[in-house]
C-alpha atoms as a PDB file:
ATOM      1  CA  UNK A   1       0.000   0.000   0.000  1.00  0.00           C
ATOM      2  CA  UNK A   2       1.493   3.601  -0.634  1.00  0.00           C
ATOM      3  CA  UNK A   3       2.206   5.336   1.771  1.00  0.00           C
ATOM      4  CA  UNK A   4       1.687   9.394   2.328  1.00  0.00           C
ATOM      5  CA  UNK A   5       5.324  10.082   1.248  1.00  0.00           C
ATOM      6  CA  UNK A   6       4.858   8.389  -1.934  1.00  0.00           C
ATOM      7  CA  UNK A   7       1.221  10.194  -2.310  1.00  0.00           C
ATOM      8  CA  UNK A   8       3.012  13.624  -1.878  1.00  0.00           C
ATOM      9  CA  UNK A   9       6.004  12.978  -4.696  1.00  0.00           C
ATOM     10  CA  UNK A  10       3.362  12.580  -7.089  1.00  0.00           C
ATOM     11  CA  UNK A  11       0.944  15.394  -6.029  1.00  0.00           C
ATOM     12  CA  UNK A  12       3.141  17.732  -5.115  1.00  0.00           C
ATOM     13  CA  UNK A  13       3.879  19.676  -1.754  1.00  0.00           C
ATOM     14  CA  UNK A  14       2.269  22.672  -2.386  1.00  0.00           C
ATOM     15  CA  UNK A  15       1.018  24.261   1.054  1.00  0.00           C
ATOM     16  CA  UNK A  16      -0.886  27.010   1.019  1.00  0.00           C
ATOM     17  CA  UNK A  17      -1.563  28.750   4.797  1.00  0.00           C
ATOM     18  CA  UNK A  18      -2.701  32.312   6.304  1.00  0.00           C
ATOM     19  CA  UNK A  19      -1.800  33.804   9.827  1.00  0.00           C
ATOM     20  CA  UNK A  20      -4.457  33.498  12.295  1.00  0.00           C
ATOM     21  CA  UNK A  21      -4.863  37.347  12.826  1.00  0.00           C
ATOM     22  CA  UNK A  22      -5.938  37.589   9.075  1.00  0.00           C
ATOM     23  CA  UNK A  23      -9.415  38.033   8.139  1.00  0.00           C
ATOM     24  CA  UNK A  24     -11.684  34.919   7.074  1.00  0.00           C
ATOM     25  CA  UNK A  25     -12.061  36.874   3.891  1.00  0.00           C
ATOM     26  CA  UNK A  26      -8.778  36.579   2.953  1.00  0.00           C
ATOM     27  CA  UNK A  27      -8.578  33.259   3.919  1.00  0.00           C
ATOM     28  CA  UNK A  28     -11.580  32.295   1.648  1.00  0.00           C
ATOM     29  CA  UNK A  29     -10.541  34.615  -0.973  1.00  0.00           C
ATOM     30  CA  UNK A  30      -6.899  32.629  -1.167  1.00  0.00           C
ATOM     31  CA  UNK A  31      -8.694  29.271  -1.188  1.00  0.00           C
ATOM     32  CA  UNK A  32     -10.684  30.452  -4.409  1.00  0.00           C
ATOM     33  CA  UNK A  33      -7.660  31.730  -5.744  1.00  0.00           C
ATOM     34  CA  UNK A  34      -5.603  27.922  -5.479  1.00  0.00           C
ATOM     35  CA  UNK A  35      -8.542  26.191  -5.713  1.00  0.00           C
ATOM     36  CA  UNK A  36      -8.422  24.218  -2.498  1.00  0.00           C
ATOM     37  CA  UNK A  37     -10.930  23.622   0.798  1.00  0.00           C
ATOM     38  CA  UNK A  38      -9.117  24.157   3.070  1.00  0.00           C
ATOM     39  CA  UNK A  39      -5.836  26.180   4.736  1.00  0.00           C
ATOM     40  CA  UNK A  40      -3.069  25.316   7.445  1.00  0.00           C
ATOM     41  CA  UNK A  41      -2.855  28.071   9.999  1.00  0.00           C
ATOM     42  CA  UNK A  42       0.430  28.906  10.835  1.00  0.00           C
ATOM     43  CA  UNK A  43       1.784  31.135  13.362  1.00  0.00           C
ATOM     44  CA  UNK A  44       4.518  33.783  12.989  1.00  0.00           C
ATOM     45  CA  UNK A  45       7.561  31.238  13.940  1.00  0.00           C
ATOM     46  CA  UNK A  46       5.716  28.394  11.272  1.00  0.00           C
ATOM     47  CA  UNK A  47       3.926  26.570  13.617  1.00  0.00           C
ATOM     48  CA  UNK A  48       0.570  24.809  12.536  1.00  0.00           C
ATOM     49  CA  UNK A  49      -2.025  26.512  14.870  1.00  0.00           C
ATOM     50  CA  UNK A  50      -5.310  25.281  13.686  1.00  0.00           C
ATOM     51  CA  UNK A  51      -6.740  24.827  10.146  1.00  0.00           C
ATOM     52  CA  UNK A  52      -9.295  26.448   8.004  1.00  0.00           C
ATOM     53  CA  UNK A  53     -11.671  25.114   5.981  1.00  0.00           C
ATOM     54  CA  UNK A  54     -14.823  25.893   3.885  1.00  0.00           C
ATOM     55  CA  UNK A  55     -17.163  24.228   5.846  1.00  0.00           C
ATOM     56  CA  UNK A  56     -15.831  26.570   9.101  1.00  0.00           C
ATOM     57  CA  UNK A  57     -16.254  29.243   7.141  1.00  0.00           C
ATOM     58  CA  UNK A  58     -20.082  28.598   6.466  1.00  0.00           C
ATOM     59  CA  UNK A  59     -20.761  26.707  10.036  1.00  0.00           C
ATOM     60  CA  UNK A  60     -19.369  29.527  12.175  1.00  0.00           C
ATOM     61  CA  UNK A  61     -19.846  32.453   9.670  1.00  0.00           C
ATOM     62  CA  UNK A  62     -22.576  32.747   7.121  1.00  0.00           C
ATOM     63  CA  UNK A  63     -24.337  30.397   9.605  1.00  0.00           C
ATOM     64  CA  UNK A  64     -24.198  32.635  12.819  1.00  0.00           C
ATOM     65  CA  UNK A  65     -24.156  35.762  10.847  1.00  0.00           C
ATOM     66  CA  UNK A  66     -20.423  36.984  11.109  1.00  0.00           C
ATOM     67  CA  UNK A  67     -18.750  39.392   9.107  1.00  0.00           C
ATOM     68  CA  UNK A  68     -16.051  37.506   6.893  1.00  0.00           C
ATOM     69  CA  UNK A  69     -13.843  41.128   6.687  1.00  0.00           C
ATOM     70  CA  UNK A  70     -14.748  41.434  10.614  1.00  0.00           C
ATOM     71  CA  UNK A  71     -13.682  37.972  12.110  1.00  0.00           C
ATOM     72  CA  UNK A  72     -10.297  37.221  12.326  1.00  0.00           C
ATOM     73  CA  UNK A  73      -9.000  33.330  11.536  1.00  0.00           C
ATOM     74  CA  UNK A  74      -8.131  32.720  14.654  1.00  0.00           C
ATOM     75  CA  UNK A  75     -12.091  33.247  16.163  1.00  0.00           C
ATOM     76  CA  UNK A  76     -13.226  30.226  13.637  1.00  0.00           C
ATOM     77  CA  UNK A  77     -10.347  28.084  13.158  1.00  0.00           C
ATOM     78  CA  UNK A  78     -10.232  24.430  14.025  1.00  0.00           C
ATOM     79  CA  UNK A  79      -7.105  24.085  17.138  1.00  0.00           C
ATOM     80  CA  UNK A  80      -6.885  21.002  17.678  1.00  0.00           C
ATOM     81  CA  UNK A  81      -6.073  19.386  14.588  1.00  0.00           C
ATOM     82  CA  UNK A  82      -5.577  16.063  13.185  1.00  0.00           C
ATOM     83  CA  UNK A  83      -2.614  15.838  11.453  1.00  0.00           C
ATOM     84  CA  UNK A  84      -0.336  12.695   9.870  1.00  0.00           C
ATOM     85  CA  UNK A  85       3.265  11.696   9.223  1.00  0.00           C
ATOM     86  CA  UNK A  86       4.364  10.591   5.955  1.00  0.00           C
ATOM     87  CA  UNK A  87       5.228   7.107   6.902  1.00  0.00           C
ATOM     88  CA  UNK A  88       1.372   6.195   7.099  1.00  0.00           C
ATOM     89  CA  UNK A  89      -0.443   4.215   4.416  1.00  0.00           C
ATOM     90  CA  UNK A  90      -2.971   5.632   2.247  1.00  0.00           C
ATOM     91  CA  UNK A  91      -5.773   3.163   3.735  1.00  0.00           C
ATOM     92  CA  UNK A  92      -5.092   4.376   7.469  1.00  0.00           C
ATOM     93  CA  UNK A  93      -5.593   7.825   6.655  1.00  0.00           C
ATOM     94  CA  UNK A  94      -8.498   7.091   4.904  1.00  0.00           C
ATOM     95  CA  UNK A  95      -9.969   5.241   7.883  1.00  0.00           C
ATOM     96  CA  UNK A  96      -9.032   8.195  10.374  1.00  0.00           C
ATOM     97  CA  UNK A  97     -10.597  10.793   7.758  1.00  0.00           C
ATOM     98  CA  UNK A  98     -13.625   9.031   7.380  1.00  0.00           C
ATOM     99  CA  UNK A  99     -13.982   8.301  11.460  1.00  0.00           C
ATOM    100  CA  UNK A 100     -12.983  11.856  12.058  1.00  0.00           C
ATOM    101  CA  UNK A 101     -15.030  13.332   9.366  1.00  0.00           C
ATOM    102  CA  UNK A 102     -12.074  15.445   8.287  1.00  0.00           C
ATOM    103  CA  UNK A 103     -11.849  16.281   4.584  1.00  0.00           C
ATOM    104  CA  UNK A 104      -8.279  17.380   4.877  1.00  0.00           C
ATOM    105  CA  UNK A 105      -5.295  15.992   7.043  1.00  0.00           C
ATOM    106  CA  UNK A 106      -2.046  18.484   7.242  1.00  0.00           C
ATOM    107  CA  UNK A 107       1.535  16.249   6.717  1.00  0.00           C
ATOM    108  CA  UNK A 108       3.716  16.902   9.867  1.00  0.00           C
ATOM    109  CA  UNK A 109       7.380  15.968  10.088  1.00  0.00           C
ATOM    110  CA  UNK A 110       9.696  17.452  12.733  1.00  0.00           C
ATOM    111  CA  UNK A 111       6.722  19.967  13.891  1.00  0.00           C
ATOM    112  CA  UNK A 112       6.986  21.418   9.994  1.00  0.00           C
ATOM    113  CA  UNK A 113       4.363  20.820   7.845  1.00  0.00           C
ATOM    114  CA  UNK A 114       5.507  19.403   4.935  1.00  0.00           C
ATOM    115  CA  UNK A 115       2.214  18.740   2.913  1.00  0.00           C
ATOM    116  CA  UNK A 116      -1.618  18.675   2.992  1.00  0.00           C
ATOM    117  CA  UNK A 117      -3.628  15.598   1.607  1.00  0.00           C
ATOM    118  CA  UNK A 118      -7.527  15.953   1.182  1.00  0.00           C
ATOM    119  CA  UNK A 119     -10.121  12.614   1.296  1.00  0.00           C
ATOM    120  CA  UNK A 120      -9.996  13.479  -2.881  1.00  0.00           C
ATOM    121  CA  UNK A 121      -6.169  12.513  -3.029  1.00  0.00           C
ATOM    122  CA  UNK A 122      -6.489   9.563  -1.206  1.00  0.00           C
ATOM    123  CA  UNK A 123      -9.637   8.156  -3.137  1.00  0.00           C
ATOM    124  CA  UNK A 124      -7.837   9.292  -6.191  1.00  0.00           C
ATOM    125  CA  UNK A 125      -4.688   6.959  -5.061  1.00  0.00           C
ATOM    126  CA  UNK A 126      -6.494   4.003  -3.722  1.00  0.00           C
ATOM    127  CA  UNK A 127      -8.467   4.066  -7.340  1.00  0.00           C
ATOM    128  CA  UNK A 128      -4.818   4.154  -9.119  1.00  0.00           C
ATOM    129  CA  UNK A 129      -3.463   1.467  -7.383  1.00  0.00           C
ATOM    130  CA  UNK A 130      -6.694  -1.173  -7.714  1.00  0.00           C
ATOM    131  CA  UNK A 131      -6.735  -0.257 -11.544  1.00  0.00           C
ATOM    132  CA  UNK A 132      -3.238  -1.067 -11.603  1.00  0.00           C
ATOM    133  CA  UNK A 133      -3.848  -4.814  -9.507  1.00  0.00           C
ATOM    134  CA  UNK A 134      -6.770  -5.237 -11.798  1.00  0.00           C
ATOM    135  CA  UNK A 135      -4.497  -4.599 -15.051  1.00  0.00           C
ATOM    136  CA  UNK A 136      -1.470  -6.859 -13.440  1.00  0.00           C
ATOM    137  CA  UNK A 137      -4.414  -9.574 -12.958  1.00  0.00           C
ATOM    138  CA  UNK A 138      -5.666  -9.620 -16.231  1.00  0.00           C
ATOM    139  CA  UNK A 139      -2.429  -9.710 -17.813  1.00  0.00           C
ATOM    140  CA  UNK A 140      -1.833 -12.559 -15.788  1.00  0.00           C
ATOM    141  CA  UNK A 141      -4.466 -14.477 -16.869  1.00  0.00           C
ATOM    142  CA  UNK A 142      -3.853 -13.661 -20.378  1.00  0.00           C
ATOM    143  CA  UNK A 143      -0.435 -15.614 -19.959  1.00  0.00           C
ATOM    144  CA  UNK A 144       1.363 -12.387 -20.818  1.00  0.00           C
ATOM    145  CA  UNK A 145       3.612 -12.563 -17.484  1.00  0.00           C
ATOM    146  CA  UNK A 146       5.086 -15.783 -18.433  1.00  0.00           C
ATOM    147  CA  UNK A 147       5.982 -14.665 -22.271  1.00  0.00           C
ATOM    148  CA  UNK A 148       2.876 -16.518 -23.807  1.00  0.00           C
ATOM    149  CA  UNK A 149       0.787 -15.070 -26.394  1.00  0.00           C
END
């Protein structure tokens, strides 16, 4: 099974994060602008803080009537979060995503963050790697692993 590390070569380590004394606007206005859901939250020495996402934005915004330009990150972020290491395997993040009901998991080496993976890249790798069993199977059974055609 891959494992995070492996997920993260292929993806990319982009990470995209906003102080928490910044506005929610601005932190909804940068996740429109690189397309993603959510954002680490990282404090002025680099230290993940909390995370951001979409759905705090409308839960403990829109919801309860905040001002996005008014409310700083920091008032709606998520603190304690649930974050990985790279050694883990694809399927055990999926399990803790999916018993957590977290969308996105922050990558944490060393107390750095070194990556973010969202329940999209992991269904997107466990997909890759059964169509690649599947295609090893069937070439299997069409003798081509043993040179017979």
């Amino acid at each position: 099974m891959l494992r995070i590390k492996d997920l993260l070569e292929g993806k990319g380590r982009s990470i995209w994060s906003i102080d928490p004394g910044q506005s929610v606007y601005q932190a909804i206005e940068m996740m429109a602008l690189k397309s993603v859901g959510a954002l680490t939250v990282l404090d002025d020495k680099g230290t993940l803080v909390g995370i951001i996402s979409e759905r705090d934005y409308a839960r403990k915004v829109i919801l309860q009537g905040k001002s996005s330009k008014q409310t700083a990150v920091s008032e709606i972020m998520t603190r304690e979060v649930v974050s990985i290491t790279e050694d883990k395997k694809v399927d055990e993040c999926m399990v803790l995503m999916t018993n957590r009901r977290i969308r996105h998991l922050p990558v944490v080496e060393d107390k750095q963050v070194t990556g973010m993976i969202s329940v999209g890249d992991l269904v997107k790798s466990i997909i890759s790697e059964q169509d690649y069993k599947i295609e090893q199977l069937e070439r299997y059974v069409r003798g081509e692993e043993a040179g017979i055609q």
